[in-house]
N, C-alpha and C. Protein backbone atom coordinates (compact mmCIF):
# COMPACT_ATOMS: atom_id res chain seq x y z
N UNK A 1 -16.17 -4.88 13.55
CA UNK A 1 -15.91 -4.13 14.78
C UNK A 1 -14.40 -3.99 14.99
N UNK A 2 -13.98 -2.73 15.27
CA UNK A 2 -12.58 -2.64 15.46
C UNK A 2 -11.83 -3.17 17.03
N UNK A 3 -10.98 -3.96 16.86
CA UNK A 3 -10.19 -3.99 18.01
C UNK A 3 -10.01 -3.40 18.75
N UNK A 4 -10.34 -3.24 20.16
CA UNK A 4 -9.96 -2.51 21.21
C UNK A 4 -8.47 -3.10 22.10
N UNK A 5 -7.34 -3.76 21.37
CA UNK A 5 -6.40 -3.99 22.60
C UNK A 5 -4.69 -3.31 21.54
N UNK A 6 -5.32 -2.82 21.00
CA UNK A 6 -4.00 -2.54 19.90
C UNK A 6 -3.00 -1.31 20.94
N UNK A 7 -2.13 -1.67 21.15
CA UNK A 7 -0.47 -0.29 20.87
C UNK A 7 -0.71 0.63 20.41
N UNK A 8 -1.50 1.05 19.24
CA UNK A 8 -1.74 2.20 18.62
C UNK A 8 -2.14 1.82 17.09
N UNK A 9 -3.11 2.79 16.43
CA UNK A 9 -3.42 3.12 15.27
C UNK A 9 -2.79 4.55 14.12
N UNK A 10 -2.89 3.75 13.21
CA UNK A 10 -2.49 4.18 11.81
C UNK A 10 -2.81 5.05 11.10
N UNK A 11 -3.08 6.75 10.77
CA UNK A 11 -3.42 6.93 10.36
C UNK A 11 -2.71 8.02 9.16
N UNK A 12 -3.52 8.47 7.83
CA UNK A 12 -2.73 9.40 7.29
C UNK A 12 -3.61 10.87 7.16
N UNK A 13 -4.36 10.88 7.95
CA UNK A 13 -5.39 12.40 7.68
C UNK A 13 -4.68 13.59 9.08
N UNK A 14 -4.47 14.49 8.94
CA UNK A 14 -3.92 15.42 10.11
C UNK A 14 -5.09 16.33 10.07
N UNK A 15 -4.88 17.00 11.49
CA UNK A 15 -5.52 18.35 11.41
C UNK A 15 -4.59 20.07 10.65
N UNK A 16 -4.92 20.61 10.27
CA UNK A 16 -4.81 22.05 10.14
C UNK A 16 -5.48 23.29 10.03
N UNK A 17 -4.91 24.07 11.09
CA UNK A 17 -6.26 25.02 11.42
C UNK A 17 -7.34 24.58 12.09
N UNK A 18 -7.60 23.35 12.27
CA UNK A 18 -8.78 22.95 12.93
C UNK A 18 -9.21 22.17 11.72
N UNK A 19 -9.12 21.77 10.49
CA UNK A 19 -9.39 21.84 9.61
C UNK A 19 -9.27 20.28 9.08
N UNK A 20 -9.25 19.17 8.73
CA UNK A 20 -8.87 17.85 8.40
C UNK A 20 -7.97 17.99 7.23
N UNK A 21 -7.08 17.36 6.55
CA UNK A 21 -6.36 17.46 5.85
C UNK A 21 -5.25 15.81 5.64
N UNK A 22 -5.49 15.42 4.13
CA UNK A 22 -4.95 14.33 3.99
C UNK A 22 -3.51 14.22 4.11
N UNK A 23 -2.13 13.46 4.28
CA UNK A 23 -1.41 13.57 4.36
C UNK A 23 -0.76 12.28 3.68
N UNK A 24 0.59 12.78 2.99
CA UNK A 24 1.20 11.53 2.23
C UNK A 24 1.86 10.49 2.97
N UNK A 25 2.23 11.27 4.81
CA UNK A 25 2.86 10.71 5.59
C UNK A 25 2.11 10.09 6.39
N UNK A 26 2.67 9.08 7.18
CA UNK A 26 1.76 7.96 8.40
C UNK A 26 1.44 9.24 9.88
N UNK A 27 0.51 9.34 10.03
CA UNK A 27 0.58 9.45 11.69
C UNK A 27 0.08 8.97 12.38
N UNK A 28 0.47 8.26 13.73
CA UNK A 28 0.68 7.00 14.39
C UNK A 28 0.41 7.50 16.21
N UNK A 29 -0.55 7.38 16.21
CA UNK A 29 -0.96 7.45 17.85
C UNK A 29 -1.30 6.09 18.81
N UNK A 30 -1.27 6.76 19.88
CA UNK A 30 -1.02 5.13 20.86
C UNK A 30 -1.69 5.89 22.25
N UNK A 31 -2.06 5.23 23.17
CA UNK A 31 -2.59 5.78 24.39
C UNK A 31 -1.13 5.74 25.39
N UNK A 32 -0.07 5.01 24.91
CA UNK A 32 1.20 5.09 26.00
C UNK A 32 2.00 5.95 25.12
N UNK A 33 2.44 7.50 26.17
CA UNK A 33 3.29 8.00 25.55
C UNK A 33 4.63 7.73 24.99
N UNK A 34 5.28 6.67 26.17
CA UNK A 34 6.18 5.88 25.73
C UNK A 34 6.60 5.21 24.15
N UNK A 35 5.22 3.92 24.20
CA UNK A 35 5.26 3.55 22.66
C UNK A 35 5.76 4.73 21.47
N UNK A 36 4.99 5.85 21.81
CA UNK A 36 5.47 6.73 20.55
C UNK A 36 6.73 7.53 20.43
N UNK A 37 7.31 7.26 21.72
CA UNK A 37 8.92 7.44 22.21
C UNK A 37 9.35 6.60 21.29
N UNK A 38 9.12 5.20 21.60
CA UNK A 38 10.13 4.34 20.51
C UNK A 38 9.67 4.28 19.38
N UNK A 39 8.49 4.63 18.51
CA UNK A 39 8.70 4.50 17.37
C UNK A 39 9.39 5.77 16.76
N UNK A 40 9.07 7.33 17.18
CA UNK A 40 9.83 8.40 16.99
C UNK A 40 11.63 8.03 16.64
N UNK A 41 11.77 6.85 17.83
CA UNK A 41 13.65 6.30 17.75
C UNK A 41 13.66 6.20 16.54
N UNK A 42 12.28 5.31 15.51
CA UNK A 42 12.45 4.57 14.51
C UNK A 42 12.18 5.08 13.35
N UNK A 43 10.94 5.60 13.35
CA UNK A 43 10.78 6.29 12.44
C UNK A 43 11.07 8.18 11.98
N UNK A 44 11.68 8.60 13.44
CA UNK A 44 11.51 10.26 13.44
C UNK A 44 9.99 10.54 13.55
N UNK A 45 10.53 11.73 13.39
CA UNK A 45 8.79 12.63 13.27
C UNK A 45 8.95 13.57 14.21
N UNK A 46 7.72 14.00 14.65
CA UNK A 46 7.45 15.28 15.62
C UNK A 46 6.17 14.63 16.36
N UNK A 47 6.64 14.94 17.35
CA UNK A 47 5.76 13.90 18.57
C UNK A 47 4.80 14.92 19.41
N UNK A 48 3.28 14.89 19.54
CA UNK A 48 2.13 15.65 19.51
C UNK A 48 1.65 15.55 20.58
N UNK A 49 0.94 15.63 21.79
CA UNK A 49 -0.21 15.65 22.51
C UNK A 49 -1.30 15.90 21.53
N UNK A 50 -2.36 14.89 22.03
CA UNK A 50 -3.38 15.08 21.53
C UNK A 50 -5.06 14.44 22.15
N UNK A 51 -6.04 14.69 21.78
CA UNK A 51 -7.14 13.99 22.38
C UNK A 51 -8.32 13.67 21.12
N UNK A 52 -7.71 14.34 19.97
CA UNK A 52 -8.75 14.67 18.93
C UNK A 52 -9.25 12.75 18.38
N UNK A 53 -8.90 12.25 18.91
CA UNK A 53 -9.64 10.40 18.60
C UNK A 53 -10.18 10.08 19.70
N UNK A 54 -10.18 10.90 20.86
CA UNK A 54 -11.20 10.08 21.93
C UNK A 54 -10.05 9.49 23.06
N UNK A 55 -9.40 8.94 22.19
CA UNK A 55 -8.69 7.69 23.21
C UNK A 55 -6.85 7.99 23.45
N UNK A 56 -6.70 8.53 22.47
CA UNK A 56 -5.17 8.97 22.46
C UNK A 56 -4.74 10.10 23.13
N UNK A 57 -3.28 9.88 23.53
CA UNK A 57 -2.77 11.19 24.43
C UNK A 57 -1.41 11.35 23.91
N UNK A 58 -0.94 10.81 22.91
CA UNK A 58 -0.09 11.09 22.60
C UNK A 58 -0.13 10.72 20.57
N UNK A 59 0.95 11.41 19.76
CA UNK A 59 0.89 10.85 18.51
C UNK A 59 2.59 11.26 17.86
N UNK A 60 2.64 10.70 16.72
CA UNK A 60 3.91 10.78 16.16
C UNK A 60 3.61 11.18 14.49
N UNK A 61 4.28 12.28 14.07
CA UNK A 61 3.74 13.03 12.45
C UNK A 61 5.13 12.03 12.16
N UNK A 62 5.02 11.22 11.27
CA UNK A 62 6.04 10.80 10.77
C UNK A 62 6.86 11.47 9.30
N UNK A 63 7.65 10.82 8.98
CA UNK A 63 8.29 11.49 7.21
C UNK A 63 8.41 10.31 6.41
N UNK A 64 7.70 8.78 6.67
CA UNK A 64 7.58 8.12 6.08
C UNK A 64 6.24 7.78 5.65
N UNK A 65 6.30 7.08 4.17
CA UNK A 65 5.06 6.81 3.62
C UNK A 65 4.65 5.59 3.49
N UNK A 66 5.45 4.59 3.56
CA UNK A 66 5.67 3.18 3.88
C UNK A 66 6.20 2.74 4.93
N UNK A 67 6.13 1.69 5.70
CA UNK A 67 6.58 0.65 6.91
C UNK A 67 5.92 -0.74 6.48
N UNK A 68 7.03 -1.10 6.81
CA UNK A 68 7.53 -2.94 6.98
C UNK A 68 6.70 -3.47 8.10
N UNK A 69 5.18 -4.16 8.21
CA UNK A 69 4.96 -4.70 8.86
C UNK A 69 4.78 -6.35 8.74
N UNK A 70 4.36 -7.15 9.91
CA UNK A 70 4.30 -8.48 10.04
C UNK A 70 2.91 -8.93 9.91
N UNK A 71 2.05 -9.60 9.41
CA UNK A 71 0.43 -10.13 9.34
C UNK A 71 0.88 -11.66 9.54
N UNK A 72 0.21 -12.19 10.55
CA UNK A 72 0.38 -13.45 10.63
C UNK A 72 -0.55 -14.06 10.28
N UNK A 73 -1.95 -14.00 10.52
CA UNK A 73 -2.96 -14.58 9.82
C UNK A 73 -3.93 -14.06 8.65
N UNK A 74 -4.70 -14.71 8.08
CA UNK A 74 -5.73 -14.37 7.21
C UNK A 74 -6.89 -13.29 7.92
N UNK A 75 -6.91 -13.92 9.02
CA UNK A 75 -8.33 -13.18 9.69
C UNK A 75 -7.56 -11.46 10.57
N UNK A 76 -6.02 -11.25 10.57
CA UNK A 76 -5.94 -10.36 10.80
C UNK A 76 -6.24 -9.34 9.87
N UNK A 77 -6.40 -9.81 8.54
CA UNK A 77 -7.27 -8.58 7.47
C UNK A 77 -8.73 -8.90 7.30
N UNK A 78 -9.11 -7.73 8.47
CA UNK A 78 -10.63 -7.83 8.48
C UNK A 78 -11.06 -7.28 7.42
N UNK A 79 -12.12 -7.84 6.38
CA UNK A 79 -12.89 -7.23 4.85
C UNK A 79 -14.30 -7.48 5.08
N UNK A 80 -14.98 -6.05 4.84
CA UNK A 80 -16.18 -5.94 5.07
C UNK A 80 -16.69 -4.94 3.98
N UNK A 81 -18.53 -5.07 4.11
CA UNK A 81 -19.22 -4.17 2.68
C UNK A 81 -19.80 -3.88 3.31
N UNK A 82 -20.41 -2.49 3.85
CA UNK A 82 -21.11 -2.09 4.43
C UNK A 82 -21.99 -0.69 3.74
N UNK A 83 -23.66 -0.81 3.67
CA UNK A 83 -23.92 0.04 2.56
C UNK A 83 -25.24 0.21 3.97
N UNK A 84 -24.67 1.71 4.23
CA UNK A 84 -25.66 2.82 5.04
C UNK A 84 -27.07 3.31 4.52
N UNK A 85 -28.04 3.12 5.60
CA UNK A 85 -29.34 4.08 5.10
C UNK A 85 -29.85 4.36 6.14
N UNK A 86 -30.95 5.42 6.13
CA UNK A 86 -31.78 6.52 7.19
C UNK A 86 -31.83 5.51 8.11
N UNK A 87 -31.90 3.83 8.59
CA UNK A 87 -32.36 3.15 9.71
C UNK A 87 -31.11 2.50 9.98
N UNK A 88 -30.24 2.82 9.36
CA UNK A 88 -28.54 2.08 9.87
C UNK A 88 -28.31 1.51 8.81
N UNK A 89 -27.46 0.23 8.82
CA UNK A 89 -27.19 -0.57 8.26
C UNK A 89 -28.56 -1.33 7.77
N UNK A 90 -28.06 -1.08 5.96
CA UNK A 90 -28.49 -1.75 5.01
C UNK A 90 -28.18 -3.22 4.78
N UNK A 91 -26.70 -3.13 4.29
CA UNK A 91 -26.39 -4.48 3.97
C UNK A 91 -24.91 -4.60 4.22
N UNK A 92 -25.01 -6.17 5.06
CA UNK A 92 -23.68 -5.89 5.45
C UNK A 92 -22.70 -7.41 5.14
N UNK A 93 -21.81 -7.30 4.43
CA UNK A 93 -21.36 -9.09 4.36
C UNK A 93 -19.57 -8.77 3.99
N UNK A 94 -19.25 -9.83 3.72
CA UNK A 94 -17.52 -9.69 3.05
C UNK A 94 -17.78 -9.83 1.39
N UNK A 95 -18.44 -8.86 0.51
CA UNK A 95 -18.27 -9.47 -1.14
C UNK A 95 -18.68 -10.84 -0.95
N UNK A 96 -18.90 -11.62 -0.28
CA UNK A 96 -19.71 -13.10 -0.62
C UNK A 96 -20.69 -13.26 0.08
N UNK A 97 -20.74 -13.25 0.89
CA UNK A 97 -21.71 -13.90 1.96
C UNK A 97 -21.88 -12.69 3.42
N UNK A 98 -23.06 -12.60 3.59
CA UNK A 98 -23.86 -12.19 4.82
C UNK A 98 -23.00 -12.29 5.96
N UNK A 99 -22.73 -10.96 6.70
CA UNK A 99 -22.15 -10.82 7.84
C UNK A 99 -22.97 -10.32 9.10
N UNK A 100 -24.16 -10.05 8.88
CA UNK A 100 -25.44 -9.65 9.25
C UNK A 100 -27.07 -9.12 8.76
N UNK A 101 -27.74 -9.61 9.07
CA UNK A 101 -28.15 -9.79 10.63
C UNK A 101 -27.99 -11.46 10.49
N UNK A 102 -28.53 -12.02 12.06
CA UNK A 102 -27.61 -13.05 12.74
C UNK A 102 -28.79 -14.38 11.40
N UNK A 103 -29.86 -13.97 11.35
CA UNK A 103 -30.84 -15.08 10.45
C UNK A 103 -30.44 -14.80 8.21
N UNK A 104 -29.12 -13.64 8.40
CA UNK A 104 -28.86 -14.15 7.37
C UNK A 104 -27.35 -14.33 7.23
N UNK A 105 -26.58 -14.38 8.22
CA UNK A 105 -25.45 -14.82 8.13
C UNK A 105 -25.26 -15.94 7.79
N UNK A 106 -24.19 -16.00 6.31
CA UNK A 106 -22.70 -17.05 5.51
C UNK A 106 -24.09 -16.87 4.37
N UNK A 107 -24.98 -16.82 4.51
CA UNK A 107 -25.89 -16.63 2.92
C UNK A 107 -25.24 -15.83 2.14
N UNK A 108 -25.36 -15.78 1.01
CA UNK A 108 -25.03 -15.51 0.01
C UNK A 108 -25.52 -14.05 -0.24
N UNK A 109 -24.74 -13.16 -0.65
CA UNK A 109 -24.95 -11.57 -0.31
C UNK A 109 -25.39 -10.95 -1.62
N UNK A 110 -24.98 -11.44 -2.66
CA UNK A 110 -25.57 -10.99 -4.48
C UNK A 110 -24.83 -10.46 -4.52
N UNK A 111 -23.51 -10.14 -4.41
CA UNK A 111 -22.72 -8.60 -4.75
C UNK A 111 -21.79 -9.18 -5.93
N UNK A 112 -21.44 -8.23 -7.23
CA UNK A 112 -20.61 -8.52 -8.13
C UNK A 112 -19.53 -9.05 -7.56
N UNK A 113 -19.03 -10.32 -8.31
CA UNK A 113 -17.56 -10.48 -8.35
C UNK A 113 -16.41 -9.52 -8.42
N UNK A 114 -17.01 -8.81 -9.55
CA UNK A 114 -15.39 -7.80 -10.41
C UNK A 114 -15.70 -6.56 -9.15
N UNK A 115 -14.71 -5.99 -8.92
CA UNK A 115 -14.68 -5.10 -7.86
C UNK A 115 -15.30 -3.46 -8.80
N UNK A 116 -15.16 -3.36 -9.99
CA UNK A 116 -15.84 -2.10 -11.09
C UNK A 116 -17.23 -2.45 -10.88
N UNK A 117 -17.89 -3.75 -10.78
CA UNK A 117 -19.15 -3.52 -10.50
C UNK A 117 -19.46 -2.67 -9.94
N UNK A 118 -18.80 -3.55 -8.39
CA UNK A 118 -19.04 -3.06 -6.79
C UNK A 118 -18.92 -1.42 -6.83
N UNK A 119 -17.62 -1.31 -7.60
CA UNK A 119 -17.84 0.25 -7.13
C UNK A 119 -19.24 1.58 -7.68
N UNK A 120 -19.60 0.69 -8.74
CA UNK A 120 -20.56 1.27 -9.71
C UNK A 120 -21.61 1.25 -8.68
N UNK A 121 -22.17 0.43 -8.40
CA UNK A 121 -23.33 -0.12 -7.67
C UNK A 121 -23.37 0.84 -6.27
N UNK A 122 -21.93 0.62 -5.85
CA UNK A 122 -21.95 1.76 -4.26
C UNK A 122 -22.31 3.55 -4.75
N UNK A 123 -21.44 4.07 -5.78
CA UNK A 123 -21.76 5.31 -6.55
C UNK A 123 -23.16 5.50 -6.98
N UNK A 124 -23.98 4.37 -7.18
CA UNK A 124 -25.13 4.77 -7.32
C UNK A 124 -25.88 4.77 -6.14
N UNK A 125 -25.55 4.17 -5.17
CA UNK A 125 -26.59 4.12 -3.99
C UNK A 125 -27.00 2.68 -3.77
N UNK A 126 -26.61 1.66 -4.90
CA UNK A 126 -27.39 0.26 -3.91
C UNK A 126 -26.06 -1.22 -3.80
N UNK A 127 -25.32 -0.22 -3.95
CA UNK A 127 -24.46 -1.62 -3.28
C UNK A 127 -23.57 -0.82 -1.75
N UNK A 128 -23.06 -1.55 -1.51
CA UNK A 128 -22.33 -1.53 0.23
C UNK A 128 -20.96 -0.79 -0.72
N UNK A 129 -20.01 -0.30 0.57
CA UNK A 129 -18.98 0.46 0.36
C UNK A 129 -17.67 -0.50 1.37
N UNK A 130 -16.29 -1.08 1.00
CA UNK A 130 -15.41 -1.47 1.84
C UNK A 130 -15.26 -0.59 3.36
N UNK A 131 -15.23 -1.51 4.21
CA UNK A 131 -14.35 -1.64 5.19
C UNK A 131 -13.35 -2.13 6.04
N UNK A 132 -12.27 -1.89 5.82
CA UNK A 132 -10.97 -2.89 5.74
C UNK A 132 -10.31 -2.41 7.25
N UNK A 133 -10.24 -3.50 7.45
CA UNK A 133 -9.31 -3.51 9.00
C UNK A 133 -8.34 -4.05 9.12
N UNK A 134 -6.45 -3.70 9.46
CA UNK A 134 -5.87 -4.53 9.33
C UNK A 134 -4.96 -4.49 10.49
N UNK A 135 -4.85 -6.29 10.86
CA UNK A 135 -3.97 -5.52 12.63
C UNK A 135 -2.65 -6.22 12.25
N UNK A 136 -1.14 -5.59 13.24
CA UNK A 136 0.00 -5.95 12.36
C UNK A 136 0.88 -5.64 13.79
N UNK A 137 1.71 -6.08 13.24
CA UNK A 137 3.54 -5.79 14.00
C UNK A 137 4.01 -5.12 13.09
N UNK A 138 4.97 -4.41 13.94
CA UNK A 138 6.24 -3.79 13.43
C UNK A 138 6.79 -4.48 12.96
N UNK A 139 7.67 -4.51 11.87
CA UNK A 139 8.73 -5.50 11.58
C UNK A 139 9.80 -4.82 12.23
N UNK A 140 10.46 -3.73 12.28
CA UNK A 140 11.08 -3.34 13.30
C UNK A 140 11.20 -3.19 14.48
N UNK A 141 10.33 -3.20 15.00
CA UNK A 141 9.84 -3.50 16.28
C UNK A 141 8.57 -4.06 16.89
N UNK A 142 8.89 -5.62 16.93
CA UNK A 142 7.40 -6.03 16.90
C UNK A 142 7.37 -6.34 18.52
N UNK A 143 7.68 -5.87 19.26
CA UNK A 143 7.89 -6.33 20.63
C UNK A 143 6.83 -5.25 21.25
N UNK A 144 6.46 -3.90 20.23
CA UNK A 144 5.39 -3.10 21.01
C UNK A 144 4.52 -3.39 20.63
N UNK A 145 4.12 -4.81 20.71
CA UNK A 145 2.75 -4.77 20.41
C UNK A 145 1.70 -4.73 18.48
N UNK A 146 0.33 -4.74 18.86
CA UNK A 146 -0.07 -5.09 17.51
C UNK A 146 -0.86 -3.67 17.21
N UNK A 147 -0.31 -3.55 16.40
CA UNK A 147 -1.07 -1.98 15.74
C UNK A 147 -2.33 -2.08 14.69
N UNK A 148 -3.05 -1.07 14.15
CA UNK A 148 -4.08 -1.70 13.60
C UNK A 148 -4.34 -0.10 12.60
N UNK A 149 -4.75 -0.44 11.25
CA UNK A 149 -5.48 0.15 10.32
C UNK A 149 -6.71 0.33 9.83
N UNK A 150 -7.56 1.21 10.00
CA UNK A 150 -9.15 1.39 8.91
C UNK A 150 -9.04 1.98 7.86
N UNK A 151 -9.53 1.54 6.56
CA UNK A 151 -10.01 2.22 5.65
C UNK A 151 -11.38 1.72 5.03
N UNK A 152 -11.99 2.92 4.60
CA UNK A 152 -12.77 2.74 3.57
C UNK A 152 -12.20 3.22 1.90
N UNK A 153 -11.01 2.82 1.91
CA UNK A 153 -10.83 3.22 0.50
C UNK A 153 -10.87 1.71 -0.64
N UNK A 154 -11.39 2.05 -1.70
CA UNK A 154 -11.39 0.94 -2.77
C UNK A 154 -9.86 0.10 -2.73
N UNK A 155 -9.17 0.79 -3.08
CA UNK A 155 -7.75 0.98 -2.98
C UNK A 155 -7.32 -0.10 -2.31
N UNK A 156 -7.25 -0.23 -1.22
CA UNK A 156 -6.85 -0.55 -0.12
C UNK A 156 -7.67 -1.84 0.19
N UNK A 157 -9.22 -2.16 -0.33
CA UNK A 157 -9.94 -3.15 -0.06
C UNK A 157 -9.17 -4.36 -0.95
N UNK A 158 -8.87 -3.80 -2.64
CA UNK A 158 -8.37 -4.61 -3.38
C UNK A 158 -7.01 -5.01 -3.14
N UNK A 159 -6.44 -4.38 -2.77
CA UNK A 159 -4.84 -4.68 -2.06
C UNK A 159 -4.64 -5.86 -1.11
N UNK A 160 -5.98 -5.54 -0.20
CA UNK A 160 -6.27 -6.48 1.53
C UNK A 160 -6.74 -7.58 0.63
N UNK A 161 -7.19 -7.44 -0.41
CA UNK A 161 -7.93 -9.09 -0.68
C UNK A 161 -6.83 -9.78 -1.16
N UNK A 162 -5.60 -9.51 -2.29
CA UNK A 162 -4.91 -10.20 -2.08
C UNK A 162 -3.67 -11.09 -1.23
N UNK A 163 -3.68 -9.66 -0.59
CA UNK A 163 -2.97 -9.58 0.28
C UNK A 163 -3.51 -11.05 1.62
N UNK A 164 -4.65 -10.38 1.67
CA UNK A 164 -5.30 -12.17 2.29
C UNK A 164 -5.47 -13.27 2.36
N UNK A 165 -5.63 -13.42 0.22
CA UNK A 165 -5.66 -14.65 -0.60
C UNK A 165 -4.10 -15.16 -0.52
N UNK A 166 -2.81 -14.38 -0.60
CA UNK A 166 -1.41 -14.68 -0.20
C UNK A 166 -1.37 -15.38 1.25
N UNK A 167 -1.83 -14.75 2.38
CA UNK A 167 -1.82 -15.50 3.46
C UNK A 167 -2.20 -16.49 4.18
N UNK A 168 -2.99 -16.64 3.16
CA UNK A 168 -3.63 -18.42 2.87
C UNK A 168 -3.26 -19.45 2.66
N UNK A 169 -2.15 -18.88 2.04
CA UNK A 169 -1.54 -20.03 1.48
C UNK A 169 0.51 -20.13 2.08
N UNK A 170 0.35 -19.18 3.58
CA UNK A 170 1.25 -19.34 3.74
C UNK A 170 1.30 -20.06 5.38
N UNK A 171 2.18 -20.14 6.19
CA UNK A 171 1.91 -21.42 7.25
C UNK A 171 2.87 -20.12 8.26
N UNK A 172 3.30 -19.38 7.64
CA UNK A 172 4.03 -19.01 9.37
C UNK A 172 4.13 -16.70 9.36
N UNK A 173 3.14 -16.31 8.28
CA UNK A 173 2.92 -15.11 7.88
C UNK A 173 3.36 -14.61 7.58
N UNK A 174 3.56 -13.47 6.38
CA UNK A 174 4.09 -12.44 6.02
C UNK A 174 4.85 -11.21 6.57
N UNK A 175 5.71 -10.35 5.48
CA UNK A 175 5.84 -9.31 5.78
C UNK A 175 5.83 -8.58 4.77
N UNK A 176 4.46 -7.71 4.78
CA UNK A 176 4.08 -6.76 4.12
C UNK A 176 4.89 -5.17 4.01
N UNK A 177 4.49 -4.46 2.98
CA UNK A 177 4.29 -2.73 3.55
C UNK A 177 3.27 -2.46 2.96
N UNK A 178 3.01 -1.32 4.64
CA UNK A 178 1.78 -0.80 4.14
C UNK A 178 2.05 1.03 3.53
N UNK A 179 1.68 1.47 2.49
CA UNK A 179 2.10 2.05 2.16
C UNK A 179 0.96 3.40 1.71
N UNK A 180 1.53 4.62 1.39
CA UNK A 180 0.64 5.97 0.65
C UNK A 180 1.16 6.17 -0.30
N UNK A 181 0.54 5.78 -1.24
CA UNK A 181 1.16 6.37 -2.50
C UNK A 181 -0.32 7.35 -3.43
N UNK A 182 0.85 8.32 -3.96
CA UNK A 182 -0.38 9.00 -4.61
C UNK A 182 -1.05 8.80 -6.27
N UNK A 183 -1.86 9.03 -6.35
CA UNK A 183 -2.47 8.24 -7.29
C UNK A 183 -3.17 9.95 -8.00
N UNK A 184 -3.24 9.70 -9.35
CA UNK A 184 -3.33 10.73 -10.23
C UNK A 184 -4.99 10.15 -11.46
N UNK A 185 -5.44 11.41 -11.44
CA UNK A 185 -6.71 10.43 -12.52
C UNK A 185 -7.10 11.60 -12.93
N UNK A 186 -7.93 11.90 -14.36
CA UNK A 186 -8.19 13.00 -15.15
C UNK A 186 -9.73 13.03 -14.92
N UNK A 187 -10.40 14.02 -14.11
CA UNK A 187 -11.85 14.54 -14.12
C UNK A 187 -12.61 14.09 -15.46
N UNK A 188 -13.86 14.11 -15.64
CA UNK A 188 -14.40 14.39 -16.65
C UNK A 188 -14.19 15.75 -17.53
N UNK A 189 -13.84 16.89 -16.78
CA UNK A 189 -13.71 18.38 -16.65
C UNK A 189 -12.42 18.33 -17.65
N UNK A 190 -11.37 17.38 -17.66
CA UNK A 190 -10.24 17.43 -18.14
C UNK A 190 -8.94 17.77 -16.57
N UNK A 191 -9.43 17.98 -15.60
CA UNK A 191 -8.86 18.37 -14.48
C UNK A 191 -8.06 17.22 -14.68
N UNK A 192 -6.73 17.24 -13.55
CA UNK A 192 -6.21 15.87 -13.57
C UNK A 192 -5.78 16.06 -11.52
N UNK A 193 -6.39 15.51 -11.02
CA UNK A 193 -6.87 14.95 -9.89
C UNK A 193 -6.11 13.80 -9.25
N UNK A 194 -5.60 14.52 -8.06
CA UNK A 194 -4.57 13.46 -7.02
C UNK A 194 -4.92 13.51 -5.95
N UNK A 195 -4.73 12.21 -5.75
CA UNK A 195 -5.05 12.06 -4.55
C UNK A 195 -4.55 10.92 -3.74
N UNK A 196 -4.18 10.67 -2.18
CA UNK A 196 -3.53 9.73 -1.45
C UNK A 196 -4.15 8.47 -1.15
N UNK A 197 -3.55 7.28 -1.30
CA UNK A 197 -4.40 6.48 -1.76
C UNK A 197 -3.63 5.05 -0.25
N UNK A 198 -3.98 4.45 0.64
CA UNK A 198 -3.67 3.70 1.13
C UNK A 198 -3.63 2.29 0.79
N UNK A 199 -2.46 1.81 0.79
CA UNK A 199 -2.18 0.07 0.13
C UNK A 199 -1.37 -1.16 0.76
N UNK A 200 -1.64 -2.15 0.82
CA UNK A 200 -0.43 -3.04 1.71
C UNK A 200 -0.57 -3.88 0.77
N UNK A 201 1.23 -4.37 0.40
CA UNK A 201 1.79 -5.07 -0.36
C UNK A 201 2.96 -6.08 -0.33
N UNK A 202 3.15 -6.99 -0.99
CA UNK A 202 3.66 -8.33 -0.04
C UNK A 202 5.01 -7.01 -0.43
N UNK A 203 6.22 -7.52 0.80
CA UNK A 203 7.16 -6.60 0.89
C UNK A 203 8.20 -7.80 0.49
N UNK A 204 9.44 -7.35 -0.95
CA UNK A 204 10.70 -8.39 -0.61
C UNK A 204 11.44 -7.66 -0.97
């Protein structure tokens, strides 16, 4: 379940034309117009009215593809498998163990170790698909508050896991970036296929 007390969320998809459209750059909405005053100080951009998330009234198109944030704990990278069917939720756990329902939760979930399984298994229809949640500070400005990320990209699940397994083993938290980088791969067709790929990585 996503956080409801965050400063604002993360995202890289825009509209055009009415139209959805991925973007290499961050755009960063908040319900206080203010907040996106000061990150605009920080990051630039072009600063939006908007309502298209429900909850936001303001947003910021940035020209960056990376930012320096702060993760202090393990449990601020939420990792989840979640595999949809006609009655809701199928199956739902972290890659190990049962996250629901409440009579099979911390049991043991069957899902491959190697993450090529996992993805095989979701492409066919019977394994779960990531959902990664990650809540953070600015490292530049961590005084507005804790901001927060979703993805369902592979990408980004394998990134958060180490990225997690690092914060485990640290006593006073990191500072990551979270970053878009684009990622290139050849069709079966021979096409060669790009696409924006979301990642957070220990930052030094």
């Amino acid at each position: 379940m996503l956080r409801d007390d965050c400063a604002g969320w993360f995202h890289f998809g825009i509209r055009h034309k009415k139209l959805p459209e991925t973007s290499q750059f961050w755009r960063i909405n908040a319900e206080r117009a203010d907040v996106v005053d000061d990150l605009r100080g920080i990051f630039g951009g072009k600063v939006q009215d908007t309502d298209s998330d429900g909850f936001s009234r303001a947003e910021l198109l940035t020209d960056v593809s990376g930012v320096q944030i702060q993760v202090n704990r393990p449990e601020e990278i939420a990792m989840e498998m979640i595999l949809w069917g006609r009655g809701g939720v199928q199956h739902h756990c972290d890659g190990e163990n049962f996250l629901s329902p409440v009579e099979m939760l911390g049991r043991s979930c069957g899902c491959p170790s190697h993450m090529e399984e996992r993805k095989a298994n979701a492409r066919n229809g019977v394994g779960p698909q990531p959902s990664t949640s990650i809540y953070f500070r600015l490292n530049k400005c961590p005084e507005l508050g804790i901001f927060g990320f979703h993805s369902n990209s592979w990408d980004m699940a394998e990134s958060a896991r180490e990225a997690r397994c690092g914060l485990m083993k640290e006593s006073n938290g990191k500072v990551f970036e979270l970053r878009l980088e684009p990622v290139q791969f050849q069709a079966h067709s021979g096409l060669v296929v790009t696409y924006i790929s979301p990642v957070v990585r220990p930052f030094s």
